[in-house]
C-alpha atoms as a PDB file:
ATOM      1  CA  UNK A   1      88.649 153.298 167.504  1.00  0.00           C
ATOM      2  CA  UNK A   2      90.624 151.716 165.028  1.00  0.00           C
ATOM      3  CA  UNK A   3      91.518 147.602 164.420  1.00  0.00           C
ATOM      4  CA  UNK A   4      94.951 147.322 164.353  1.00  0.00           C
ATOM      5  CA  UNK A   5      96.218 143.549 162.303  1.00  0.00           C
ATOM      6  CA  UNK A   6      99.561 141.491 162.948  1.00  0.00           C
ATOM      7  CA  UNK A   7      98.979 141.034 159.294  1.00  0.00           C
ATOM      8  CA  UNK A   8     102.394 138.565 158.949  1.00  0.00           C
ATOM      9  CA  UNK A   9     100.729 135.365 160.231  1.00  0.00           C
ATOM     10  CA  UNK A  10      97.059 136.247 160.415  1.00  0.00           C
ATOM     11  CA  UNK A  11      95.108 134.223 158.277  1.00  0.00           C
ATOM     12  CA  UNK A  12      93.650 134.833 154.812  1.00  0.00           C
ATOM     13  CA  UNK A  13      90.427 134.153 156.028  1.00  0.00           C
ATOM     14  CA  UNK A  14      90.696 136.300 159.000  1.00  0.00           C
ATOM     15  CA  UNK A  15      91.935 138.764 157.318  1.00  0.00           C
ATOM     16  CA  UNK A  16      89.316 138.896 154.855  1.00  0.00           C
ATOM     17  CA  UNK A  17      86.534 138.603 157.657  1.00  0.00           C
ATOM     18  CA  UNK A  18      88.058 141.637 158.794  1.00  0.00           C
ATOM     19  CA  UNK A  19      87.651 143.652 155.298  1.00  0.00           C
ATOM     20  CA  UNK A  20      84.082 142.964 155.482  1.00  0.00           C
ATOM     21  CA  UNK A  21      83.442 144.031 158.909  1.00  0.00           C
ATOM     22  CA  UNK A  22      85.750 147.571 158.396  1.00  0.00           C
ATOM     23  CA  UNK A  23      83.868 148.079 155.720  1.00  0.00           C
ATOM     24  CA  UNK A  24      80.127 147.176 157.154  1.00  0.00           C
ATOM     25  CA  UNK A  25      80.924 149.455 160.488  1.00  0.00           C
ATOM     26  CA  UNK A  26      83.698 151.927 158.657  1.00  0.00           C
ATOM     27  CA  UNK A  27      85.875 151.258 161.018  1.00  0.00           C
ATOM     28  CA  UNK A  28      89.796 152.031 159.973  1.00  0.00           C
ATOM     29  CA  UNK A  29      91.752 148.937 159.539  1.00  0.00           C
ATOM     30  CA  UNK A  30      95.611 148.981 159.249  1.00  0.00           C
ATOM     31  CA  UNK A  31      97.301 146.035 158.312  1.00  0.00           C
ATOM     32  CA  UNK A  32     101.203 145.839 160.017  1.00  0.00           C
ATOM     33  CA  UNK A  33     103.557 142.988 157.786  1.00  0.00           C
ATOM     34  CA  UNK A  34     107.311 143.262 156.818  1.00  0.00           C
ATOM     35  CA  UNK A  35     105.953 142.203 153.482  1.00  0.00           C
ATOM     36  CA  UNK A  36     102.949 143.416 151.041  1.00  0.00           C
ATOM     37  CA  UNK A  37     100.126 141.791 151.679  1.00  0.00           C
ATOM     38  CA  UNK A  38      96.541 142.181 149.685  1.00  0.00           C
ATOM     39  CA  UNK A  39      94.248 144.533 150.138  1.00  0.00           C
ATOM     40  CA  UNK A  40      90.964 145.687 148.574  1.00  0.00           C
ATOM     41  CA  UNK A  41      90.679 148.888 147.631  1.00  0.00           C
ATOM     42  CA  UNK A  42      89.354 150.838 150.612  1.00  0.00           C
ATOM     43  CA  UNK A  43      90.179 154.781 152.216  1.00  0.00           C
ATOM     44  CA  UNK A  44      89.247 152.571 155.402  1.00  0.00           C
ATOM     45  CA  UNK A  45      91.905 149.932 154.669  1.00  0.00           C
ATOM     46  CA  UNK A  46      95.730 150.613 154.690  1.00  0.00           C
ATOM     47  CA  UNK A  47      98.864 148.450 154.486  1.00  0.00           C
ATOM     48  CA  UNK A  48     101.736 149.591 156.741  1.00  0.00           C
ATOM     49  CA  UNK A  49     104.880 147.731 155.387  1.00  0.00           C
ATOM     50  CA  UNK A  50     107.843 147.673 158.097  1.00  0.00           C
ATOM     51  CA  UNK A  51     111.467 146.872 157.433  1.00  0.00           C
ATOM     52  CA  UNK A  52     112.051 142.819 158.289  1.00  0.00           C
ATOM     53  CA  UNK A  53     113.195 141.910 161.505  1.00  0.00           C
ATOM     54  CA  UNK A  54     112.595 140.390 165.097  1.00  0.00           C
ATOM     55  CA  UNK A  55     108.894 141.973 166.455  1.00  0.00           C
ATOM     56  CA  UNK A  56     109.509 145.420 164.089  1.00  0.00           C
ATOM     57  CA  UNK A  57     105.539 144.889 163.236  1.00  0.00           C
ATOM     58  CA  UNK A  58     104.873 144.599 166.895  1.00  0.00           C
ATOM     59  CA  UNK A  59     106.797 147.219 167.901  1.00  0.00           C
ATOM     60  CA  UNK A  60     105.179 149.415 165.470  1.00  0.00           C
ATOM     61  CA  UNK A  61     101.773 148.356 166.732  1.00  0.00           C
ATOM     62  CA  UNK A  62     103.032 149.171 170.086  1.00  0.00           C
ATOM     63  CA  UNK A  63     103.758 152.322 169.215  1.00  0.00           C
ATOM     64  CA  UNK A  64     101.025 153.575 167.434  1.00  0.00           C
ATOM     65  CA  UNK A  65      97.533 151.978 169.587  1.00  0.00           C
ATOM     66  CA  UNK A  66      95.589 154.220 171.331  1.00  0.00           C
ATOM     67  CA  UNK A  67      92.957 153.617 174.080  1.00  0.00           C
ATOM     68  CA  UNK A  68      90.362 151.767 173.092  1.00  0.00           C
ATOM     69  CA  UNK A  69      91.502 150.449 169.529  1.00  0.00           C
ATOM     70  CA  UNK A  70      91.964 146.370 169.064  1.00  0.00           C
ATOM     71  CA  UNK A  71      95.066 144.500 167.697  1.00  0.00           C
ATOM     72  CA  UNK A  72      94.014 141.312 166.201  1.00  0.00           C
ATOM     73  CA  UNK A  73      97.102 138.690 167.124  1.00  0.00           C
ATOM     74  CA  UNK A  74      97.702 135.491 168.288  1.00  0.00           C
ATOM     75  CA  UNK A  75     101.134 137.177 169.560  1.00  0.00           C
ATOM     76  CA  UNK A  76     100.598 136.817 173.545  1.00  0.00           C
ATOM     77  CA  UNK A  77     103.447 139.337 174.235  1.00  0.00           C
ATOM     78  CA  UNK A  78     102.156 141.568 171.508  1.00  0.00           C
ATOM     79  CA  UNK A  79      98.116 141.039 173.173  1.00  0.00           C
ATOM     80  CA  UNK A  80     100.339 141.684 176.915  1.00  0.00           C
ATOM     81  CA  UNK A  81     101.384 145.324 175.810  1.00  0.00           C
ATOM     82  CA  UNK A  82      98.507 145.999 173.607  1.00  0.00           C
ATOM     83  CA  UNK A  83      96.469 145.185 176.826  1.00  0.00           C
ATOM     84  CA  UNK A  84      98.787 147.439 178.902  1.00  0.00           C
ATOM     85  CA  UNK A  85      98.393 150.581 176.885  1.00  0.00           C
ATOM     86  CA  UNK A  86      94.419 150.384 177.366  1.00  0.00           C
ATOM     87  CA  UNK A  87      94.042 148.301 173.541  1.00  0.00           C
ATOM     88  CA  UNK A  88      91.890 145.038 173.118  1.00  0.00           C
ATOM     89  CA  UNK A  89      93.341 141.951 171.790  1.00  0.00           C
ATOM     90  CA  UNK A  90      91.709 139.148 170.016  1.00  0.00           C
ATOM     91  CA  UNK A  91      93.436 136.430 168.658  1.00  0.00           C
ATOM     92  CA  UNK A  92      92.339 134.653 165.282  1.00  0.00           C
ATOM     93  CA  UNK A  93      90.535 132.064 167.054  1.00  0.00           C
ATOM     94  CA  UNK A  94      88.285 134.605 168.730  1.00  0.00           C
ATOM     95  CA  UNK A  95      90.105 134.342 172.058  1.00  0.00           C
ATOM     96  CA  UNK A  96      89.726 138.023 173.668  1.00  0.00           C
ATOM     97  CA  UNK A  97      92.590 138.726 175.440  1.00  0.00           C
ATOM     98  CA  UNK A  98      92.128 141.058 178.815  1.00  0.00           C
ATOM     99  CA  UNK A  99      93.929 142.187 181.827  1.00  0.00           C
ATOM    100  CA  UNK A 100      92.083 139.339 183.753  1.00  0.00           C
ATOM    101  CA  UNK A 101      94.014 136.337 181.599  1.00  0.00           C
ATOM    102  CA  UNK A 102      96.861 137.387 179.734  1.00  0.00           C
ATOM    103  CA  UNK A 103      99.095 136.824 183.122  1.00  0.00           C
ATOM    104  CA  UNK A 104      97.908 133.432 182.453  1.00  0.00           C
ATOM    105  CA  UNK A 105      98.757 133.304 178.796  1.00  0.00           C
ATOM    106  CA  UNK A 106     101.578 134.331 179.437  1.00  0.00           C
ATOM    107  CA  UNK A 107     102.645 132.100 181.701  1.00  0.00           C
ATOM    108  CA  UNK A 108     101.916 129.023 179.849  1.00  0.00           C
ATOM    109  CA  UNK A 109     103.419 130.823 176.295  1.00  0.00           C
ATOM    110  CA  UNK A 110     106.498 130.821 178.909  1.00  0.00           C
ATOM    111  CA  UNK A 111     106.586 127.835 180.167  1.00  0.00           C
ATOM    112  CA  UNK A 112     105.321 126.126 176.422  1.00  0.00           C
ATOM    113  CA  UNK A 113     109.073 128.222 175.306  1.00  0.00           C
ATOM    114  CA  UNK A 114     111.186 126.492 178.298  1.00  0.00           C
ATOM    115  CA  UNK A 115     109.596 123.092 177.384  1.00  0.00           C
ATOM    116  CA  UNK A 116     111.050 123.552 173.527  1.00  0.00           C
ATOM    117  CA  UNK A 117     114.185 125.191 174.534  1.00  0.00           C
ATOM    118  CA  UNK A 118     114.831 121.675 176.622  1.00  0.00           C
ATOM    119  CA  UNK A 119     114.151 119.392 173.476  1.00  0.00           C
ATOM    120  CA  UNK A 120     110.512 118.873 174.363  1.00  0.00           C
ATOM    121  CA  UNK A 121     108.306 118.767 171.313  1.00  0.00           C
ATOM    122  CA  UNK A 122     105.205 120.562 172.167  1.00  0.00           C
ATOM    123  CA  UNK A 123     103.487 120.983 168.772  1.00  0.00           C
ATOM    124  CA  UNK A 124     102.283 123.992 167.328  1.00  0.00           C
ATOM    125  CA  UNK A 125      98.461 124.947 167.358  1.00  0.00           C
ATOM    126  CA  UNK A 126      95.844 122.915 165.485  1.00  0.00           C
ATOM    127  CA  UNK A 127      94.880 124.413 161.675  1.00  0.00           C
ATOM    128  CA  UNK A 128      92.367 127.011 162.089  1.00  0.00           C
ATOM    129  CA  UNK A 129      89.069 125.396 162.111  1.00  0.00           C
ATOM    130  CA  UNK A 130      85.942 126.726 160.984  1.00  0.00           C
ATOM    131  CA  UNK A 131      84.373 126.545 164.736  1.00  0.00           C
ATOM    132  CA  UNK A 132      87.641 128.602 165.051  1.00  0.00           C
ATOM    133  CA  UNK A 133      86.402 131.384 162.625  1.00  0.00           C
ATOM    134  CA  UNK A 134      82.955 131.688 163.568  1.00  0.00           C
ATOM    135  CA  UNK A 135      84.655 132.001 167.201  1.00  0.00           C
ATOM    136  CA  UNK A 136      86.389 135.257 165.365  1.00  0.00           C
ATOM    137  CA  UNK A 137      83.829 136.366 163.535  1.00  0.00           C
ATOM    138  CA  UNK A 138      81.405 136.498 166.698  1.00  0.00           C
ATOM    139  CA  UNK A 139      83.494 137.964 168.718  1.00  0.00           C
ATOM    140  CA  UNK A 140      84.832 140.592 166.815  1.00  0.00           C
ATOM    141  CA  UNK A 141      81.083 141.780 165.615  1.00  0.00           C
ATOM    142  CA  UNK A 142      80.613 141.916 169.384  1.00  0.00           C
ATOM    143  CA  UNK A 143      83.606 144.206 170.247  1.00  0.00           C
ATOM    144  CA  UNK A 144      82.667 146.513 167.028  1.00  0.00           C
ATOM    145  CA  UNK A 145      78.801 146.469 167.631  1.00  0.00           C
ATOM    146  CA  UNK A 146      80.001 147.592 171.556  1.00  0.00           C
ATOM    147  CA  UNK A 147      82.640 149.936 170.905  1.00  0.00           C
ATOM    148  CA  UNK A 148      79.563 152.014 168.128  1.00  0.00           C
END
């Protein structure tokens, strides 16, 4: 099993709640970004830069989950295909996504998109809160302590 992060928008804290728990369990953790991003030093840890562009650091996460691993993202398409190829998805908030609700994600990410495309202002999702991190952190020692 290996965690797989949409490392462009994930949080600094998330991400660093993540470096602790790779290490702690040594689970392999491979950050996807079309830019650098920070890293400690690590043979458990690895940045994977892409080339910029329109879902290339999904696509490559896509491409390269196995059964079983987890993709953390807040991406709901990204969680839908993730899901599909027998991954786990949990979003920075410490929402686990599964085959059971990610119709319904999806569904409202869709129907959130039609609302903006027709001038609607719908907001975009509160600042991460710290209820929102121990959410994360729970859940994701949860998965890991499971998937031992």
């Amino acid at each position: 099993m290996k965690i797989w992060v949409d490392a462009d928008a994930c949080p600094v804290v998330i991400k660093e709640i993540l470096f602790k728990a790779a290490m702690r369990t040594q689970t392999m953790l491979t950050l996807v970004a079309n830019q650098s991003i920070a890293k400690p030093k690590s043979p458990l840890i690895k940045m994977m830069q892409v080339s910029s562009g329109f879902d290339v650091a999904d696509d490559e996460i896509v491409k390269l989950v196995e059964c079983g691993d987890l993709v953390i993202t807040s991406d709901i398409p990204l969680a839908a295909e993730v899901i599909e190829k027998g991954g786990h998805a949990l979003s920075p908030r410490g929402e686990l996504h599964t085959p059971d609700n990610i119709r319904a994600r999806l569904n409202m990410r869709d129907f959130l998109d039609t609302m903006r495309a027709s001038g609607e202002h719908t907001g975009g999702p509160p600042p991460l809160s710290q209820s929102d991190r121990q959410a994360f952190a729970n859940q994701l020692d949860r998965f890991l302590a499971q998937s031992k």
